[in-house]
Every structure is written in C-alpha cells, then in structure tokens.
C-alpha atoms as a PDB file:
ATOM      1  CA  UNK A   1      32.460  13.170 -32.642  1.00  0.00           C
ATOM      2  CA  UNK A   2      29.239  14.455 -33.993  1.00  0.00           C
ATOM      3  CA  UNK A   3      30.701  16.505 -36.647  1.00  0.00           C
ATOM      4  CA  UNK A   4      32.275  13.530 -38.140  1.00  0.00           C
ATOM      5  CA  UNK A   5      28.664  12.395 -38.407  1.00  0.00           C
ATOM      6  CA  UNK A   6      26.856  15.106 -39.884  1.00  0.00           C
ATOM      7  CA  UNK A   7      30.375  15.055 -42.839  1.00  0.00           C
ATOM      8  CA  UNK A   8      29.630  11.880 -43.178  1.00  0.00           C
ATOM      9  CA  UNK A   9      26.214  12.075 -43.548  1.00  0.00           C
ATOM     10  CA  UNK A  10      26.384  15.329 -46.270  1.00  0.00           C
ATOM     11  CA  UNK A  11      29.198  13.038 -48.000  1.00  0.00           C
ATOM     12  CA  UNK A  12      26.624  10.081 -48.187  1.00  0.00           C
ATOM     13  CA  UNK A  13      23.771  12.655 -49.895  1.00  0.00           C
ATOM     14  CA  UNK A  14      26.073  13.960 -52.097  1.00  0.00           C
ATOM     15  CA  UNK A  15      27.328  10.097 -53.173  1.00  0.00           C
ATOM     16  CA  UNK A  16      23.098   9.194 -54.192  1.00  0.00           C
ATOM     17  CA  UNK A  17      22.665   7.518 -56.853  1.00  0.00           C
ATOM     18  CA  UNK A  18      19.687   6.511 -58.996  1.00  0.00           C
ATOM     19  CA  UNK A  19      18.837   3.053 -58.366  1.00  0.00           C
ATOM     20  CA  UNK A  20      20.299   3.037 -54.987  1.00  0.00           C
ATOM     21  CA  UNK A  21      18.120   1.755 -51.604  1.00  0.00           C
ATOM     22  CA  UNK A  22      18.001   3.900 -49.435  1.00  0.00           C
ATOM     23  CA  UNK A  23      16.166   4.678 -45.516  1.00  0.00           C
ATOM     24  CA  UNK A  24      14.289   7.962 -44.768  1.00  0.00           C
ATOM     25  CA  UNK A  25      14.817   9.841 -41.156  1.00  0.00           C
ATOM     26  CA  UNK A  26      10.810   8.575 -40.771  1.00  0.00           C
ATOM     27  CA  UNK A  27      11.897   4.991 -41.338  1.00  0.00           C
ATOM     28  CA  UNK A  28      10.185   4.691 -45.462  1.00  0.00           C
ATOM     29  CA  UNK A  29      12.549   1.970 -47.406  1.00  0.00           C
ATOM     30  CA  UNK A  30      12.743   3.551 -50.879  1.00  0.00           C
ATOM     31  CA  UNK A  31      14.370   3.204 -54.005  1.00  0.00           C
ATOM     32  CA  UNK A  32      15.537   6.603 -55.527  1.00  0.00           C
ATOM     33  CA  UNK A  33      14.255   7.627 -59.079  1.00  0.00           C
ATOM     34  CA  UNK A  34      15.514  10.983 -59.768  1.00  0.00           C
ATOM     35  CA  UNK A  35      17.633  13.216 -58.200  1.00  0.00           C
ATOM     36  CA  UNK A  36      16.928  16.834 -58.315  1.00  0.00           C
ATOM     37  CA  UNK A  37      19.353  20.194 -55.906  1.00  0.00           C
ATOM     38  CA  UNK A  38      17.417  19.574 -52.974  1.00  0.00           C
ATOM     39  CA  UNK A  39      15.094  16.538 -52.797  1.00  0.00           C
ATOM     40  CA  UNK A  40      15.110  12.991 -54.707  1.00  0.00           C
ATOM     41  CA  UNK A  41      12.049  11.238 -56.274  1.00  0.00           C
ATOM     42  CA  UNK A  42      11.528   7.910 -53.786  1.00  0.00           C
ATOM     43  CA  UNK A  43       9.692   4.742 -55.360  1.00  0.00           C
ATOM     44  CA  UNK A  44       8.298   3.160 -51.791  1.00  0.00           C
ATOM     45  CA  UNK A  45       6.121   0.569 -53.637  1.00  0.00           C
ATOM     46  CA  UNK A  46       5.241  -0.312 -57.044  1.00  0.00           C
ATOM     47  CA  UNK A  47       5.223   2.719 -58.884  1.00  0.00           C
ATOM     48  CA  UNK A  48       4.620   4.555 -56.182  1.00  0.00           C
ATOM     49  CA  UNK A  49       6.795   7.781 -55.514  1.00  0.00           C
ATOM     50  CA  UNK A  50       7.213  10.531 -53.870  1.00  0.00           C
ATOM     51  CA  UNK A  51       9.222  13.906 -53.533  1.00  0.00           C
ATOM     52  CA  UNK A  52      11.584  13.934 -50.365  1.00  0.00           C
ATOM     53  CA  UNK A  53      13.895  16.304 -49.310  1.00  0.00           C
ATOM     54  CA  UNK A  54      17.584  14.884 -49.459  1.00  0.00           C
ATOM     55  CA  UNK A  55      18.241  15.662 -45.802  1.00  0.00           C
ATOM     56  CA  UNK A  56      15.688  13.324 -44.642  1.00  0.00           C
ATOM     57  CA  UNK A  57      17.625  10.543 -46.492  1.00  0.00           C
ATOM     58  CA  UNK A  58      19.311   8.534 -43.265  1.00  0.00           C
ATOM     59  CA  UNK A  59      21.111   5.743 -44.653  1.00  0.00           C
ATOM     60  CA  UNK A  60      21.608   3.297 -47.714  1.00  0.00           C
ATOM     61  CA  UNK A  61      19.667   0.282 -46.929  1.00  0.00           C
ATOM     62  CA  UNK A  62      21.557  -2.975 -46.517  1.00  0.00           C
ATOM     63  CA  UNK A  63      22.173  -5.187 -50.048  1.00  0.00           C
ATOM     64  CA  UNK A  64      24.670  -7.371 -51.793  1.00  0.00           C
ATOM     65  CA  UNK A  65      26.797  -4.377 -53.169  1.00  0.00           C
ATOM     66  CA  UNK A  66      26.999  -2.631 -49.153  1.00  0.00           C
ATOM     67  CA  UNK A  67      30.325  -1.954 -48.107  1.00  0.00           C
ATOM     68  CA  UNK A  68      29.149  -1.651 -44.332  1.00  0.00           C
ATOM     69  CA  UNK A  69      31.053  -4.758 -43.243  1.00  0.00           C
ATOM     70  CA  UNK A  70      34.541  -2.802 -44.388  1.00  0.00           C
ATOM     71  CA  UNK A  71      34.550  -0.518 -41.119  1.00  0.00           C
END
C-alpha cells in the first residue's frame, strides 16, 4: 500500500550516501556532495551544486552498482 511507499522512501533518504546518483521529485539527475539534517548538496553539472531538501530526493538513478533488478 502507500505506506509501504512513503517507509520505503524515508528508508532510501536515510541510506544517502556521498557519491551516490540520485533523481529529484522535479526530475534534476544529481550527484550528492554533502549531506547535511535536512537537505544534501547536489552537483547537477560540472561543479555546479546546489542545496536541496532531502525529501525532494525521488530515487537513486540507475548504474552498475543498482540493485533494482533484485525485486
């Protein structure tokens, strides 16, 4: 149900990592920086960044090291 996917997605913000792609709620492909309480620093081009808050992070982009195929 929709629970499961709102504990799913505050398990996913709490899992961020530096370094990790990742897909903003307005569709920005970004690579994270920093990661501060409540927003993370976003690189979305050569250097490039800006503050976002952490609930407008959607979803990890696809790479190598994605586990999405495991479901």
């Amino acid at each position: 149900g929709l629970g499961d996917v709102y504990k799913r997605q505050a398990n996913f913000r709490k899992s961020l990592q530096v370094n990790q792609k990742v897909i903003t709620a307005g569709g920005i492909h970004g690579i994270i920086k920093e990661i501060n309480d409540n927003d993370v620093v976003l690189e979305i081009a050569s250097n490039v960044k800006i503050h976002i808050d952490k609930n407008s992070i959607f979803a990890a982009a696809a790479d190598a090291n994605s586990s999405q195929a495991s479901k």
